[in-house]
Protein backbone atom coordinates (compact mmCIF):
# COMPACT_ATOMS: atom_id res chain seq x y z
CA UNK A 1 17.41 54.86 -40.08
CA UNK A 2 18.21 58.15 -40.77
CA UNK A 3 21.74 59.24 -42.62
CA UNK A 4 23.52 62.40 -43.21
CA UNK A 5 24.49 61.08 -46.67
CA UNK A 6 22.54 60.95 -50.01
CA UNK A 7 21.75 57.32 -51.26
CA UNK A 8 24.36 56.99 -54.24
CA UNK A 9 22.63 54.63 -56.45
CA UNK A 10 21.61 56.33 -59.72
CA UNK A 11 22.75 58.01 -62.26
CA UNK A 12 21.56 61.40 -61.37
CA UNK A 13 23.91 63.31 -63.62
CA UNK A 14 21.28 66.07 -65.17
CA UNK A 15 20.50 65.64 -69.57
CA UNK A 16 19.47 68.86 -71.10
CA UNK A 17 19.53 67.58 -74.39
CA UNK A 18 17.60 64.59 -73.58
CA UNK A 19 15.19 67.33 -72.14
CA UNK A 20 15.57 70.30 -74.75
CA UNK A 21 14.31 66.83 -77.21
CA UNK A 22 11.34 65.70 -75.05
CA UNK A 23 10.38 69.26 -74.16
CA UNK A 24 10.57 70.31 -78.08
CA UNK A 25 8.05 67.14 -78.31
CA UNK A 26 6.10 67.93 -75.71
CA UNK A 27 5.61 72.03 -77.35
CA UNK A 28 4.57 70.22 -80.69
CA UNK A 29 2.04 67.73 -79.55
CA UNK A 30 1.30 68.62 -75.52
CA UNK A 31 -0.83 65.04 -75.54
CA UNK A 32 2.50 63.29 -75.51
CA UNK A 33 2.03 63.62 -71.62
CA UNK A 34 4.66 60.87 -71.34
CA UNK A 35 7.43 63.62 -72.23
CA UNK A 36 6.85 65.41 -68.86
CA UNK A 37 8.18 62.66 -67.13
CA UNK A 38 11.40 62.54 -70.17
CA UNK A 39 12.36 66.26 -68.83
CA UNK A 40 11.86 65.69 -64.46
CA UNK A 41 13.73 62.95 -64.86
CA UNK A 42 16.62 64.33 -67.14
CA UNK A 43 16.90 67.44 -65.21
CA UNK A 44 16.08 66.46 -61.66
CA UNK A 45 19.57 66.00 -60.65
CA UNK A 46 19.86 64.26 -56.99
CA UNK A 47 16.55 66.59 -55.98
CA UNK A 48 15.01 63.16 -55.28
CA UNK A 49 18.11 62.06 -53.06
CA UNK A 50 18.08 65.35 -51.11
CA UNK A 51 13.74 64.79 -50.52
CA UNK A 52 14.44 60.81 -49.72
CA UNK A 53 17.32 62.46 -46.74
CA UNK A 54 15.43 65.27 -45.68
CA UNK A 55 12.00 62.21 -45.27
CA UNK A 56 13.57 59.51 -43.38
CA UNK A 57 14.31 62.35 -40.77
CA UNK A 58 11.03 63.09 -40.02
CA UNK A 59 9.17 60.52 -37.64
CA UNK A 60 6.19 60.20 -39.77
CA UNK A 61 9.02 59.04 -42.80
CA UNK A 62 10.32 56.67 -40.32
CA UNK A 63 7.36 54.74 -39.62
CA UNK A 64 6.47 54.87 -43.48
CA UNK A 65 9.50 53.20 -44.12
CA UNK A 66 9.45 51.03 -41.01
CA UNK A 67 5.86 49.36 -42.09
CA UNK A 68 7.23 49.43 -45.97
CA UNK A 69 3.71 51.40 -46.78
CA UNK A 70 2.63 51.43 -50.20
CA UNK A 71 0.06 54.16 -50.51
CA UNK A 72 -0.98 52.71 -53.59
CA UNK A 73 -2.52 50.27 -51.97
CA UNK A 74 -4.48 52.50 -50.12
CA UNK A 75 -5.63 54.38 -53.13
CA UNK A 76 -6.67 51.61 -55.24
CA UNK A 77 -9.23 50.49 -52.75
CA UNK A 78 -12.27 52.13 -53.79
CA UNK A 79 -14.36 50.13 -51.61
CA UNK A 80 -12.32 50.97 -48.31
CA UNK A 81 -12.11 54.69 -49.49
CA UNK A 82 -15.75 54.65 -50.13
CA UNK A 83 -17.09 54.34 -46.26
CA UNK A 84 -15.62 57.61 -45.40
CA UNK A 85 -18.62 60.22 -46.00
CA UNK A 86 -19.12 63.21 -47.45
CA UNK A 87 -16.66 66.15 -46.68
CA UNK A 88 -13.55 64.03 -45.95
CA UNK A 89 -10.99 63.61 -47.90
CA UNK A 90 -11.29 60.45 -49.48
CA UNK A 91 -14.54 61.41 -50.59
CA UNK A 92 -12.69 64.40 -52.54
CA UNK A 93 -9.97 62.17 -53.87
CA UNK A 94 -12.86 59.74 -55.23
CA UNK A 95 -14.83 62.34 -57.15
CA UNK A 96 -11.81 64.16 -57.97
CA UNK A 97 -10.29 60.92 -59.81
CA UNK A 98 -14.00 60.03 -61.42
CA UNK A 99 -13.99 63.48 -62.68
CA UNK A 100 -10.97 63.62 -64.75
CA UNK A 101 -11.37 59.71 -65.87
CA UNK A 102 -7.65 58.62 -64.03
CA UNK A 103 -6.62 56.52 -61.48
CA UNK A 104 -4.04 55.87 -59.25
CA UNK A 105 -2.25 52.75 -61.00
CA UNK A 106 -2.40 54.46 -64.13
CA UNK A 107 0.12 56.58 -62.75
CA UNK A 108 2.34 54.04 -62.48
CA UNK A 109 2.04 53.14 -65.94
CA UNK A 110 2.54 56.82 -66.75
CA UNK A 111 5.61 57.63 -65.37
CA UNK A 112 7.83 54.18 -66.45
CA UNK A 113 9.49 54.05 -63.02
CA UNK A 114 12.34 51.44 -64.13
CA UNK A 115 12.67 48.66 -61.62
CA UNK A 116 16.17 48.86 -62.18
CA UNK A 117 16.81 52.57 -62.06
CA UNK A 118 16.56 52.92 -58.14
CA UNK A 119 18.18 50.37 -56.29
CA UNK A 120 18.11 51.43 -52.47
CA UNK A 121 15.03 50.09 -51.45
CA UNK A 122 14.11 52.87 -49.10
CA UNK A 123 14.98 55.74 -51.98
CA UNK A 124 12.84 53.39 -54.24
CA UNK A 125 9.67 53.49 -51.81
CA UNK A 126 9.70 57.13 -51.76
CA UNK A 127 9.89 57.83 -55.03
CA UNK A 128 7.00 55.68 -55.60
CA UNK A 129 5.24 57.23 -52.71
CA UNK A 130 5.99 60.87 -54.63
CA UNK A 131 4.30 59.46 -57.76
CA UNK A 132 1.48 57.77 -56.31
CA UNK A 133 0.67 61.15 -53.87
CA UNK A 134 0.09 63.78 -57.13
CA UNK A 135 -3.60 63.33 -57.32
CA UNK A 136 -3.79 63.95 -53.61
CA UNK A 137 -2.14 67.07 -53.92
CA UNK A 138 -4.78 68.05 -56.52
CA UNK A 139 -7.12 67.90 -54.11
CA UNK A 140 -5.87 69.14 -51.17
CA UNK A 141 -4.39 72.33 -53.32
CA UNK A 142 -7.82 72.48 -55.16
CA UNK A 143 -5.89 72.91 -58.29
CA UNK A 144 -7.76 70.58 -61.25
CA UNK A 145 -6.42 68.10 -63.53
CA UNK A 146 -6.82 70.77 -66.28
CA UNK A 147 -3.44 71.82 -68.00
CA UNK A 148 -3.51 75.15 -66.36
CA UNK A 149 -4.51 73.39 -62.77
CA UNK A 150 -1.69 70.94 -63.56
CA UNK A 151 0.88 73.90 -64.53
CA UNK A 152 -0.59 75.44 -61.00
CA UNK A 153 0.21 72.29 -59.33
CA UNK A 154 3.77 72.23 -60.87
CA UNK A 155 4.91 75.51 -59.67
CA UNK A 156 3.26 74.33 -55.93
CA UNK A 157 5.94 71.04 -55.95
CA UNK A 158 8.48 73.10 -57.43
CA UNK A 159 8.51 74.95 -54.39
CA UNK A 160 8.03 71.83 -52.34
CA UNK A 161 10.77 69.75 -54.35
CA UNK A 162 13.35 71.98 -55.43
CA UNK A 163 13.19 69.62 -58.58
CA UNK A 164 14.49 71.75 -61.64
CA UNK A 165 12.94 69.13 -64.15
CA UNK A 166 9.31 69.81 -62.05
CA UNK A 167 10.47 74.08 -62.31
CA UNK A 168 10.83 74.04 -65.96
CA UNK A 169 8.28 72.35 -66.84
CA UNK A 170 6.36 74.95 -64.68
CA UNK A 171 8.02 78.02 -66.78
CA UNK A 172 7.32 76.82 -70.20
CA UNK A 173 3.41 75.82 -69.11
CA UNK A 174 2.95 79.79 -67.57
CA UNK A 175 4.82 80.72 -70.89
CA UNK A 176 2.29 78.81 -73.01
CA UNK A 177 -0.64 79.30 -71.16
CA UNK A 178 -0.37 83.27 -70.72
CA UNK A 179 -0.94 83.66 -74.25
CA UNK A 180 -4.25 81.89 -74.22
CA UNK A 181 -5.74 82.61 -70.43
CA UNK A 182 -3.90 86.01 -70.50
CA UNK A 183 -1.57 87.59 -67.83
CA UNK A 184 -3.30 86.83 -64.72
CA UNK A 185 -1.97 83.33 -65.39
CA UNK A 186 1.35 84.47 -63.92
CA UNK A 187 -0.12 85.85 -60.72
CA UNK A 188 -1.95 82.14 -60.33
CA UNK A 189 1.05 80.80 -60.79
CA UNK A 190 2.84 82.72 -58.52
CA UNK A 191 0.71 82.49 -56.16
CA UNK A 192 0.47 79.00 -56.21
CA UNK A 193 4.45 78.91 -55.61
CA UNK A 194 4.38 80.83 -52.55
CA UNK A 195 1.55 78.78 -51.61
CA UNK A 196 4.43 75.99 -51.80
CA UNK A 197 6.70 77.79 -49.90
CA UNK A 198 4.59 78.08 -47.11
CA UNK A 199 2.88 74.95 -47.01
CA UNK A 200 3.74 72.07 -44.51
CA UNK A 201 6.26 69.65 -46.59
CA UNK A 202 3.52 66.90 -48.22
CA UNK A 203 6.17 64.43 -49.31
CA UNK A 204 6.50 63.66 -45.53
CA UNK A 205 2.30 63.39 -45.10
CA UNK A 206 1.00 60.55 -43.53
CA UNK A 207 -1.69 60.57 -46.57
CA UNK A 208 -3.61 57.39 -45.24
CA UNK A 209 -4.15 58.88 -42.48
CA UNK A 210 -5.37 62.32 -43.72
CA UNK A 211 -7.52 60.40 -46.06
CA UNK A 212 -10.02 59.74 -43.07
CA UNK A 213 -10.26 63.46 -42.05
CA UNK A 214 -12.18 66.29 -43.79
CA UNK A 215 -10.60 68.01 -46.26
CA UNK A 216 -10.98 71.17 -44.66
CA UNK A 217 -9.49 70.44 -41.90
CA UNK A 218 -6.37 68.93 -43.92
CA UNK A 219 -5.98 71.88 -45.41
CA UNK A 220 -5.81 73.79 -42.32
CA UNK A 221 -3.52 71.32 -40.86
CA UNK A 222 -1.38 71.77 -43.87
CA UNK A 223 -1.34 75.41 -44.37
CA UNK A 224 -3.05 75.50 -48.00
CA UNK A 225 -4.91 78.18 -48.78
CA UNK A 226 -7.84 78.49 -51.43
CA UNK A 227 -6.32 78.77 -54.72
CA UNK A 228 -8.52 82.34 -55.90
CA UNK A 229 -6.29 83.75 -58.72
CA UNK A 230 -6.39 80.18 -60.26
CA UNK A 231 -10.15 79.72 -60.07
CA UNK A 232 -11.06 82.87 -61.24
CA UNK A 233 -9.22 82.65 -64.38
CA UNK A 234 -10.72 79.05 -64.70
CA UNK A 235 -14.28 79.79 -64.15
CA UNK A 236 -13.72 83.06 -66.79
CA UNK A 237 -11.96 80.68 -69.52
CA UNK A 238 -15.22 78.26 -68.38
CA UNK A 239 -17.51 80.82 -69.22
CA UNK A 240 -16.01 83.01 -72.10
CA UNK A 241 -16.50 78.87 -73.93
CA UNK A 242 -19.24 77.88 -72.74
């Protein structure tokens, strides 16, 4: 299955003006969430393409692609998720999700992944599989679904992905939020992009499987440390508002 060649079947020719629009959107009213997804795509480039070549090299890619997985599925069975206990990481997931009011299909929604924009079949199932994954790298970073946990989270994949869309969305986020949180925001995020760089490569994660283990021991497996920098400046935002 595996190929030495990039899948050729979008156009992944990068738009900065398509981004500078959605990103000057985004700056004005940062609730139009929907504009995040305007700039990765427009300035991805074939980052996606490289990730899909670089997966279906790795065994556990393979057999993702072999069995056509759709972790989606998996997610969206609360009932199924719900019989592993306390401490593992579908517990986690669960509360993590109930906390910040989301779920895994509204993702979907989210990010308008065109049915017609990705026409390999295999390229298509991992770029699903990337967008239906981001809440499970919440959790297994510890970063929150809080903008500055999300902006965390974002320099974390850009490290991962490589995806200049994903890095400059990062920038202008540690930008922004360094002149509410103050400086140590930068350190967090830095921190969270080495973090990143030496992580074990998640898009390749057999997640259903990792789902049935405790979290700490994913995140051993994994090489994630705790996130400190990020949850100090958290809890002191927390409590300076409180």
């Amino acid at each position: 299955m595996s190929t030495d060649t990039k899948p050729n079947t979008r156009n992944s020719k990068m738009q900065p003006l398509v981004a500078m629009r959605a990103l000057k959107a985004l700056i004005d009213d940062p609730q139009q969430t929907d504009q995040v997804f305007v700039i990765i795509k427009a300035m991805s480039g074939d980052a996606l393409e490289k990730a899909f070549v670089r997966f279906e090299k790795t065994k556990s890619g393979q057999q993702i692609l072999g069995e056509q997985r759709e972790l989606l599925d998996t997610l969206i069975d609360r009932d199924q998720l719900r019989e592993h206990g306390a401490g593992s990481m579908a517990h986690a997931y669960l509360k993590f999700v109930d906390k910040a009011k989301i779920t895994a299909d509204g993702l979907v929604e989210a990010s308008k992944l065109d049915d017609n924009d990705i026409e390999h079949p295999g390229l298509r199932r991992f770029a699903e599989r990337m967008r239906d994954q981001h809440d499970l790298w919440h959790v297994v970073t510890g970063y929150g679904s809080d903008t500055f946990g999300e902006a965390c989270l974002l320099a974390f994949t850009y490290a991962q992905t490589k995806n200049r869309g994903v890095g400059i969305i990062a920038l202008v986020g540690m930008v922004k939020l360094a002149k509410e949180l103050g400086p140590r925001v930068r350190t967090a995020m830095w921190q969270a992009y080495k973090a990143g760089k030496r992580a074990a490569w998640l898009p390749q994660q057999d997640w259903e499987g990792l789902l049935l283990q405790p979290l700490d021991e994913v995140r051993q497996q994994l090489n994630i440390p705790t996130p400190e920098t990020y949850r100090e400046v958290f809890d002191a935002y927390q409590l300076a508002n409180a």
